[in-house]
PDB file of N, CA and C in Angstrom:
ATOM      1  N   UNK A   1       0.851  -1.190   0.000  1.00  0.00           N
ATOM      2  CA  UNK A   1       0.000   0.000   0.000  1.00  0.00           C
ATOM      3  C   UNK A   1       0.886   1.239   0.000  1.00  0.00           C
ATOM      4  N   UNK A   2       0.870   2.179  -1.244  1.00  0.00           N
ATOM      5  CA  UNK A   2       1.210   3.498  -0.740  1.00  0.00           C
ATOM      6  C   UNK A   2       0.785   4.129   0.203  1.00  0.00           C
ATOM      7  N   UNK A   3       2.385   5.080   0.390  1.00  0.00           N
ATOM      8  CA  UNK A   3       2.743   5.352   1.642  1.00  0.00           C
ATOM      9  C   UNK A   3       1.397   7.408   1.271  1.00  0.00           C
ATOM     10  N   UNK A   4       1.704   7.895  -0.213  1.00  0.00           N
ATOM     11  CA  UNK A   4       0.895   8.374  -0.252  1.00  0.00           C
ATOM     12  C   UNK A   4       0.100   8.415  -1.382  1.00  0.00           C
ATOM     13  N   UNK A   5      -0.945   8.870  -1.874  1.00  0.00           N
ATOM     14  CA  UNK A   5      -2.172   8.836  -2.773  1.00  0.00           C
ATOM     15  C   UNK A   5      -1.079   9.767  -3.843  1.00  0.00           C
ATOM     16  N   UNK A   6      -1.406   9.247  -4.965  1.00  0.00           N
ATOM     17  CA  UNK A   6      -0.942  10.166  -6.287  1.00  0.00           C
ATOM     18  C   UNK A   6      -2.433  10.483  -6.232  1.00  0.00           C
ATOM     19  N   UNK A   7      -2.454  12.472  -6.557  1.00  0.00           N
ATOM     20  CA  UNK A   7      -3.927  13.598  -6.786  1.00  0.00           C
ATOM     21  C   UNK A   7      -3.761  13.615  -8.011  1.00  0.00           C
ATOM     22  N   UNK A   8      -4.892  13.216  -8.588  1.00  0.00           N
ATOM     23  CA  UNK A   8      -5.224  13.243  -9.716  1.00  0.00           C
ATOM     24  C   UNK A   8      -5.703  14.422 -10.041  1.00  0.00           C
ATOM     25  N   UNK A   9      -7.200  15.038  -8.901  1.00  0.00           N
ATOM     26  CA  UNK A   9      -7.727  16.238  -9.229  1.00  0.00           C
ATOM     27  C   UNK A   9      -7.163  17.040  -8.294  1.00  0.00           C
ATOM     28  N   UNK A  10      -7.318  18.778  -8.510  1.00  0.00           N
ATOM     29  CA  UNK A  10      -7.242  19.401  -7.902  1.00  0.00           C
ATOM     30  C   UNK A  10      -8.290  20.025  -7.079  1.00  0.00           C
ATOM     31  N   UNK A  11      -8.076  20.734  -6.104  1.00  0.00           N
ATOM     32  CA  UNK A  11      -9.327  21.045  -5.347  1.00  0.00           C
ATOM     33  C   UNK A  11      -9.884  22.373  -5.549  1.00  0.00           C
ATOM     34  N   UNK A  12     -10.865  22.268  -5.541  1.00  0.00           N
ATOM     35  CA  UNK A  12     -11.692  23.839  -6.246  1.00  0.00           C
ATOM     36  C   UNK A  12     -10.634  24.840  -5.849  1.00  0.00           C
ATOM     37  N   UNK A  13     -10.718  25.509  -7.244  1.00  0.00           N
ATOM     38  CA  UNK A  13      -9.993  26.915  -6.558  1.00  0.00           C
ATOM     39  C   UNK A  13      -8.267  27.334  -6.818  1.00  0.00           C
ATOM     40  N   UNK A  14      -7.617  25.825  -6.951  1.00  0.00           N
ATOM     41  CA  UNK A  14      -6.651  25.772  -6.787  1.00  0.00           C
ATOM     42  C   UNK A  14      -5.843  25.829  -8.005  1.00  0.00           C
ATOM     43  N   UNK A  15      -4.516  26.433  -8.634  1.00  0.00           N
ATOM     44  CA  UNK A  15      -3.695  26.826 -10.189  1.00  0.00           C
ATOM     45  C   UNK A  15      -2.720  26.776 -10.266  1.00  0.00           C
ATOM     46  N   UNK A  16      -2.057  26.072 -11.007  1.00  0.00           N
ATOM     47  CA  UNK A  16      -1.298  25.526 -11.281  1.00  0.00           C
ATOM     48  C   UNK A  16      -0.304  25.928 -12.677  1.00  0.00           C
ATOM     49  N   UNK A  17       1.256  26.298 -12.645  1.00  0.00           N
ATOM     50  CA  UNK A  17       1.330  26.825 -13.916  1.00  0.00           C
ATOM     51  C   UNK A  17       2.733  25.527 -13.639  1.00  0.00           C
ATOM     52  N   UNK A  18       2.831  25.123 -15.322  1.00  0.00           N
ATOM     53  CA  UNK A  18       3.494  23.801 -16.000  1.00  0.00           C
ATOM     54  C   UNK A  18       4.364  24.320 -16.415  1.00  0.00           C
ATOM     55  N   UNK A  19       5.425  24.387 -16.022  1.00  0.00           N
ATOM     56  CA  UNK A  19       6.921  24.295 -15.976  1.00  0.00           C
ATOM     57  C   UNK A  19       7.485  23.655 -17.522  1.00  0.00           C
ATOM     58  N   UNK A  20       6.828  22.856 -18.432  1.00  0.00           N
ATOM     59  CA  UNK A  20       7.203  22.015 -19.406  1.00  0.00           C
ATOM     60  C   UNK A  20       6.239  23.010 -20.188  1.00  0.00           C
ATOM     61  N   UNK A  21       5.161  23.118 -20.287  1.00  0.00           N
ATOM     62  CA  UNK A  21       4.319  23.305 -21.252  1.00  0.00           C
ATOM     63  C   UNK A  21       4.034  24.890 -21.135  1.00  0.00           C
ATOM     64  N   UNK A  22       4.485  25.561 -20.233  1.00  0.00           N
ATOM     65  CA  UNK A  22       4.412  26.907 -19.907  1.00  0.00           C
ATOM     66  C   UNK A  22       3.066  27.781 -20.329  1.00  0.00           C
ATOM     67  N   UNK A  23       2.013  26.778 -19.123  1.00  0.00           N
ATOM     68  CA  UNK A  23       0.731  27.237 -19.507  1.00  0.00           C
ATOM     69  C   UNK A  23       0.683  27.254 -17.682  1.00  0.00           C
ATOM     70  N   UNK A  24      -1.027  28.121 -17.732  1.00  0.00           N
ATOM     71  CA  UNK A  24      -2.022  27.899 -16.366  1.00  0.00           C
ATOM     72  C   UNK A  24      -2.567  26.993 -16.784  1.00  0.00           C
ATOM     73  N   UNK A  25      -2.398  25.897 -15.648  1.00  0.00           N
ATOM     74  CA  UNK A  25      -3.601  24.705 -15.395  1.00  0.00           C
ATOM     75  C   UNK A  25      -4.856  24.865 -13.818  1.00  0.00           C
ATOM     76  N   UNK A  26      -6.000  24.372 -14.536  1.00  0.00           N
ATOM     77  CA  UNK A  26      -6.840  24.521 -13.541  1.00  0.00           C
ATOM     78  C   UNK A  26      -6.810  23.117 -12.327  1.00  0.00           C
ATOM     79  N   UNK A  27      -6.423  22.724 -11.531  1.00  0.00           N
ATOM     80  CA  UNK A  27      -5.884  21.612 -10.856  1.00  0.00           C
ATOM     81  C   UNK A  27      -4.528  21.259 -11.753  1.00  0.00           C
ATOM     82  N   UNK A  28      -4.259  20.163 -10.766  1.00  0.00           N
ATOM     83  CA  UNK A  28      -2.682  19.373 -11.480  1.00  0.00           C
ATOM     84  C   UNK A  28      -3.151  18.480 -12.609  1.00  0.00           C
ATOM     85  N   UNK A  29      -2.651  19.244 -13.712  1.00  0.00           N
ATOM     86  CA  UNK A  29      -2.495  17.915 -14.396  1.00  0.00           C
ATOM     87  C   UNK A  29      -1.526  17.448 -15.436  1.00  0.00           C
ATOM     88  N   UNK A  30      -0.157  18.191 -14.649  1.00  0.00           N
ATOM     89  CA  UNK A  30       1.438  17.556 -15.588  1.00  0.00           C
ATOM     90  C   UNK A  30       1.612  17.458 -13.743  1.00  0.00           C
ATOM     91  N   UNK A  31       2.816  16.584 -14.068  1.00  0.00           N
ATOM     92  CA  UNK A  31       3.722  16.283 -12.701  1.00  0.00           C
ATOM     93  C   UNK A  31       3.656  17.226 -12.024  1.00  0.00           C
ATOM     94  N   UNK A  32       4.218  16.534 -10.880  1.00  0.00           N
ATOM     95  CA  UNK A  32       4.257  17.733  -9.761  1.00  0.00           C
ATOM     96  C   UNK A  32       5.435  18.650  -9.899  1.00  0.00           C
ATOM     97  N   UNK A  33       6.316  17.446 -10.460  1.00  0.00           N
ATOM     98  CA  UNK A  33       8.050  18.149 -10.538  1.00  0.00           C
ATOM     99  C   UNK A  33       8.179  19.285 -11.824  1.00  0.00           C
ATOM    100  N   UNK A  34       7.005  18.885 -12.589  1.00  0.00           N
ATOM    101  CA  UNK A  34       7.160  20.573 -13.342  1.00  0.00           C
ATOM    102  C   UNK A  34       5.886  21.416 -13.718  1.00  0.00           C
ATOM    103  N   UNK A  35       5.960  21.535 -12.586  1.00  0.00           N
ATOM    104  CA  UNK A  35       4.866  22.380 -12.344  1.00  0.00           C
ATOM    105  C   UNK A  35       4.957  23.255 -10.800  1.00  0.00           C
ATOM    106  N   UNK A  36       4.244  24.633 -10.709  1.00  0.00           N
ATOM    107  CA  UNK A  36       4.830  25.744  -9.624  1.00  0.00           C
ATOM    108  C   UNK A  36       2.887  25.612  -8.799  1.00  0.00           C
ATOM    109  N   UNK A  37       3.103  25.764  -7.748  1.00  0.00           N
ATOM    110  CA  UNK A  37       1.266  25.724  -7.078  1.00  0.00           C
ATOM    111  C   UNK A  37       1.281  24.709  -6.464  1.00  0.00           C
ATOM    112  N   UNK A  38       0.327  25.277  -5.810  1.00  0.00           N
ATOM    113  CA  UNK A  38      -1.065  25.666  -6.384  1.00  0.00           C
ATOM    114  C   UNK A  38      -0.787  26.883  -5.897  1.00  0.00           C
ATOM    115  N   UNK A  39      -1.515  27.967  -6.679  1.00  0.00           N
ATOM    116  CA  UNK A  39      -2.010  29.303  -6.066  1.00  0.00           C
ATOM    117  C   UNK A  39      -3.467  29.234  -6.140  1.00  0.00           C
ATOM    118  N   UNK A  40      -3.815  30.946  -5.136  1.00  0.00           N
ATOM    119  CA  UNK A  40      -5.243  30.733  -5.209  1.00  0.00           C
ATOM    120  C   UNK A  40      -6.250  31.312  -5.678  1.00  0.00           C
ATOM    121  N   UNK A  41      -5.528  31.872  -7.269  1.00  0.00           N
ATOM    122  CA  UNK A  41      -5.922  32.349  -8.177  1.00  0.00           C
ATOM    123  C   UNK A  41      -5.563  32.190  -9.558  1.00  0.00           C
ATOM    124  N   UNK A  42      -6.042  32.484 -10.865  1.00  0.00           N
ATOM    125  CA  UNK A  42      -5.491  31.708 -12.158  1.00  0.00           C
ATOM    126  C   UNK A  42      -4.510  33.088 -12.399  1.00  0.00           C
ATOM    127  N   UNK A  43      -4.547  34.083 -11.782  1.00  0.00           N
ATOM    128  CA  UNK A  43      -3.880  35.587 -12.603  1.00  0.00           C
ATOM    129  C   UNK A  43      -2.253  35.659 -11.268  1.00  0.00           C
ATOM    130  N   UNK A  44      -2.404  34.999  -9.963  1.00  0.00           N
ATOM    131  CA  UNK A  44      -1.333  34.234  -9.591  1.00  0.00           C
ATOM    132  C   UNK A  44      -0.274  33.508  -9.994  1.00  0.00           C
ATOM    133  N   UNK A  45      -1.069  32.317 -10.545  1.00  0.00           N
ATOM    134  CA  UNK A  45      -0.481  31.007 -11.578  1.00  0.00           C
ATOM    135  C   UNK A  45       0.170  31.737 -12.736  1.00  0.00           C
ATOM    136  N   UNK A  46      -0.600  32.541 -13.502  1.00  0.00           N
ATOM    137  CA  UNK A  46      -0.153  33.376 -14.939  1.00  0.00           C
ATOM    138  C   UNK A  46       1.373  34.385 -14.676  1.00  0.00           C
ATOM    139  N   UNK A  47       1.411  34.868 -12.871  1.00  0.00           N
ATOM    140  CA  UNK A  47       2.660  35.672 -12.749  1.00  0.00           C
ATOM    141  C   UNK A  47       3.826  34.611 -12.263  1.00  0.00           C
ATOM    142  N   UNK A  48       3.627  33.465 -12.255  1.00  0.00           N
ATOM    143  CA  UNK A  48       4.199  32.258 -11.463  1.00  0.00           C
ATOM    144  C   UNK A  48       5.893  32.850 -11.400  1.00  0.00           C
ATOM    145  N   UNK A  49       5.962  32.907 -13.120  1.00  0.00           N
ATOM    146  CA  UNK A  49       7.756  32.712 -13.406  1.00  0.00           C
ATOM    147  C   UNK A  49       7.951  34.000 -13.023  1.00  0.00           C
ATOM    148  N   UNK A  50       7.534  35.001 -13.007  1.00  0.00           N
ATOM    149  CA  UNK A  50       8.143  36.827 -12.224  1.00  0.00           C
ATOM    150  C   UNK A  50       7.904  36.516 -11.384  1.00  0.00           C
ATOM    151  N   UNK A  51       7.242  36.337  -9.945  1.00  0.00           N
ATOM    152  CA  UNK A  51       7.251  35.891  -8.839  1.00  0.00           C
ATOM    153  C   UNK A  51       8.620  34.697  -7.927  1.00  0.00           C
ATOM    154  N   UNK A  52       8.979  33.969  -8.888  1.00  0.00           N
ATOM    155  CA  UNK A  52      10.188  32.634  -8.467  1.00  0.00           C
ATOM    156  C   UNK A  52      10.981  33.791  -8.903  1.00  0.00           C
ATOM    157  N   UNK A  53      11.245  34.290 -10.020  1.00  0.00           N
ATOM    158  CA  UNK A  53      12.673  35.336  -9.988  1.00  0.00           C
ATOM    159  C   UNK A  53      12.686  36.404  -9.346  1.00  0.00           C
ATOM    160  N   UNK A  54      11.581  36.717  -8.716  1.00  0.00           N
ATOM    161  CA  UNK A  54      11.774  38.419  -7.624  1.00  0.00           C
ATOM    162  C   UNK A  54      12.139  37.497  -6.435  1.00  0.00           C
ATOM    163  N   UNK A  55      11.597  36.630  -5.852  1.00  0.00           N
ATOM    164  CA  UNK A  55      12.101  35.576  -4.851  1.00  0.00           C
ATOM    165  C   UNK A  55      13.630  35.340  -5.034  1.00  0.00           C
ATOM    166  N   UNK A  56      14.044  34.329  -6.031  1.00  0.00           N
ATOM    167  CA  UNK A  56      15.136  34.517  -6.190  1.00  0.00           C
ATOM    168  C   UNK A  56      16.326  35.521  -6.445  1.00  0.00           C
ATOM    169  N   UNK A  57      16.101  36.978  -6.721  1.00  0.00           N
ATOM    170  CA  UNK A  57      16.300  38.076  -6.513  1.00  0.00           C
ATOM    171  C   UNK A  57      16.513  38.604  -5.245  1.00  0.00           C
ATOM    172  N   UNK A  58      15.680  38.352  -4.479  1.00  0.00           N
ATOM    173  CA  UNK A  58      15.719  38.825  -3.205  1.00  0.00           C
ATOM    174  C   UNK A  58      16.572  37.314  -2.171  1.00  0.00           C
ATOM    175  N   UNK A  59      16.468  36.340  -2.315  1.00  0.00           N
ATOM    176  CA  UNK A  59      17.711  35.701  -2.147  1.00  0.00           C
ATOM    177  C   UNK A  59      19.215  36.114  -2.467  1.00  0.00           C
ATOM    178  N   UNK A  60      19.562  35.763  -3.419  1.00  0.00           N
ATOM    179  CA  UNK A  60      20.505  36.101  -4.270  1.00  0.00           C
ATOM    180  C   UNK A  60      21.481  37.442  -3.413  1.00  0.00           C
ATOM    181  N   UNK A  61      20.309  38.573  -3.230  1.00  0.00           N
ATOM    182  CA  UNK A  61      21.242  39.361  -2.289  1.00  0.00           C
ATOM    183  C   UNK A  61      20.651  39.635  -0.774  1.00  0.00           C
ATOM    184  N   UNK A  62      20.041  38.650   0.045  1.00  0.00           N
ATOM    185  CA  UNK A  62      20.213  38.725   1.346  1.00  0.00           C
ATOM    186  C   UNK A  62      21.199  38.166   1.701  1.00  0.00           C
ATOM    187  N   UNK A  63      22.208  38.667   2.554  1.00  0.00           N
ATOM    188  CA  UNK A  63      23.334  38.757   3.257  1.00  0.00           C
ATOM    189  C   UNK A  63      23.263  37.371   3.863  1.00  0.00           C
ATOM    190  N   UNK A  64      21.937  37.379   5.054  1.00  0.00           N
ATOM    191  CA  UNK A  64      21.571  35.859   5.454  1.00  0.00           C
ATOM    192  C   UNK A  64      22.292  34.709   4.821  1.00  0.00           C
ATOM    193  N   UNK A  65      22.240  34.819   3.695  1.00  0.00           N
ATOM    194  CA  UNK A  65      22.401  33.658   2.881  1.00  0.00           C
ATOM    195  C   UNK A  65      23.777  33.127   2.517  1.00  0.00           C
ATOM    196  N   UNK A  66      24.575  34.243   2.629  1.00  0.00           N
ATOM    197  CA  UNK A  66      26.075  34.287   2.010  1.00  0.00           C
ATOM    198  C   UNK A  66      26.690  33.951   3.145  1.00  0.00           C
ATOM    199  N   UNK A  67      27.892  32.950   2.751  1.00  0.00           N
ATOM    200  CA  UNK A  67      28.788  32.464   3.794  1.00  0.00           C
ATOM    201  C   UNK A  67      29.680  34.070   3.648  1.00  0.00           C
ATOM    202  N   UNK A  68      29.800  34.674   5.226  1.00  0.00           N
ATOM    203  CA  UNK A  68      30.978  35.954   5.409  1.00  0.00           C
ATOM    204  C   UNK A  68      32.065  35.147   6.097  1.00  0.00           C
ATOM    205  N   UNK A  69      33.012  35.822   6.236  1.00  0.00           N
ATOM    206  CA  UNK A  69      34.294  35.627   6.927  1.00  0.00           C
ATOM    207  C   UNK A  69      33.665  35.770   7.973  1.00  0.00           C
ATOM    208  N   UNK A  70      34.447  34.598   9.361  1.00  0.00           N
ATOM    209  CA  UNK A  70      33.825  35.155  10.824  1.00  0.00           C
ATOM    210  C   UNK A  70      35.243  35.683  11.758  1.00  0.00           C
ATOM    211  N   UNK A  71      36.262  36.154  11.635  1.00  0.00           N
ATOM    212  CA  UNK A  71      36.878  36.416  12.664  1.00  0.00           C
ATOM    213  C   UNK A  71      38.374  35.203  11.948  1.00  0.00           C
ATOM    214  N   UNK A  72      38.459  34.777  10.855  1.00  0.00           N
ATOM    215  CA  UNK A  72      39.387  33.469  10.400  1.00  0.00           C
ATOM    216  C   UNK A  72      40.444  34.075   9.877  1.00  0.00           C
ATOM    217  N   UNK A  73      41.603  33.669   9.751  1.00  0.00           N
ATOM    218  CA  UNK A  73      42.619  34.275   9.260  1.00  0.00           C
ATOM    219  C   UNK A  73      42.273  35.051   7.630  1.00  0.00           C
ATOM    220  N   UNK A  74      43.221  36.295   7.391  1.00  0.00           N
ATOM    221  CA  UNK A  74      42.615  36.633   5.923  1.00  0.00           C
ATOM    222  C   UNK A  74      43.762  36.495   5.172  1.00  0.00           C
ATOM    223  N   UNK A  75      43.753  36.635   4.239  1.00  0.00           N
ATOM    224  CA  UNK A  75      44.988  37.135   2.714  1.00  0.00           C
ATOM    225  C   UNK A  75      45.839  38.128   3.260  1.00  0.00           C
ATOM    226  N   UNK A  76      45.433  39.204   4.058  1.00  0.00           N
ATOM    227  CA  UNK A  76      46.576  40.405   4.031  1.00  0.00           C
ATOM    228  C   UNK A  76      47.478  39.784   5.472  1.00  0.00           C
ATOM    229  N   UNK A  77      47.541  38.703   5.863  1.00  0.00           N
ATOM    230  CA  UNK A  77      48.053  38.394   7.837  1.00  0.00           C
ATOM    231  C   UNK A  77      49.476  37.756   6.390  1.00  0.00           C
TER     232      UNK A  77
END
């Protein structure tokens, strides 16, 4: 017995944009692995790919994220 249910449908409401086919879907219906959602709107789903790159944008330069020097020897010793 699986451990979980493969979703066939999606649940009212819910959007889905396909990573392969670079469309909005209304529930899942390409893989999970290429595909971004659910959101909880279709005009959500439609901004999917500007949304992952302002995210990743705003990664990219939080400090958080970057290994700094802590106190370790440098180049000029």
């Amino acid at each position: 017995m699986p451990l979980f249910k493969k979703r066939t449908a999606g649940k009212p409401g819910e959007w889905y944009y396909c990573l392969e086919h670079k469309k909005v879907e209304d529930g899942p219906e390409c893989p999970a692995k290429d595909r971004f959602g659910p959101y909880a709107t279709r005009a959500e789903a439609e901004h999917a790919m500007e949304s992952a790159r302002e995210r990743n944008l705003q990664w990219e330069n939080d400090p958080r994220w970057h290994d700094a020097p802590t106190g370790g020897p440098t180049d000029e010793d």
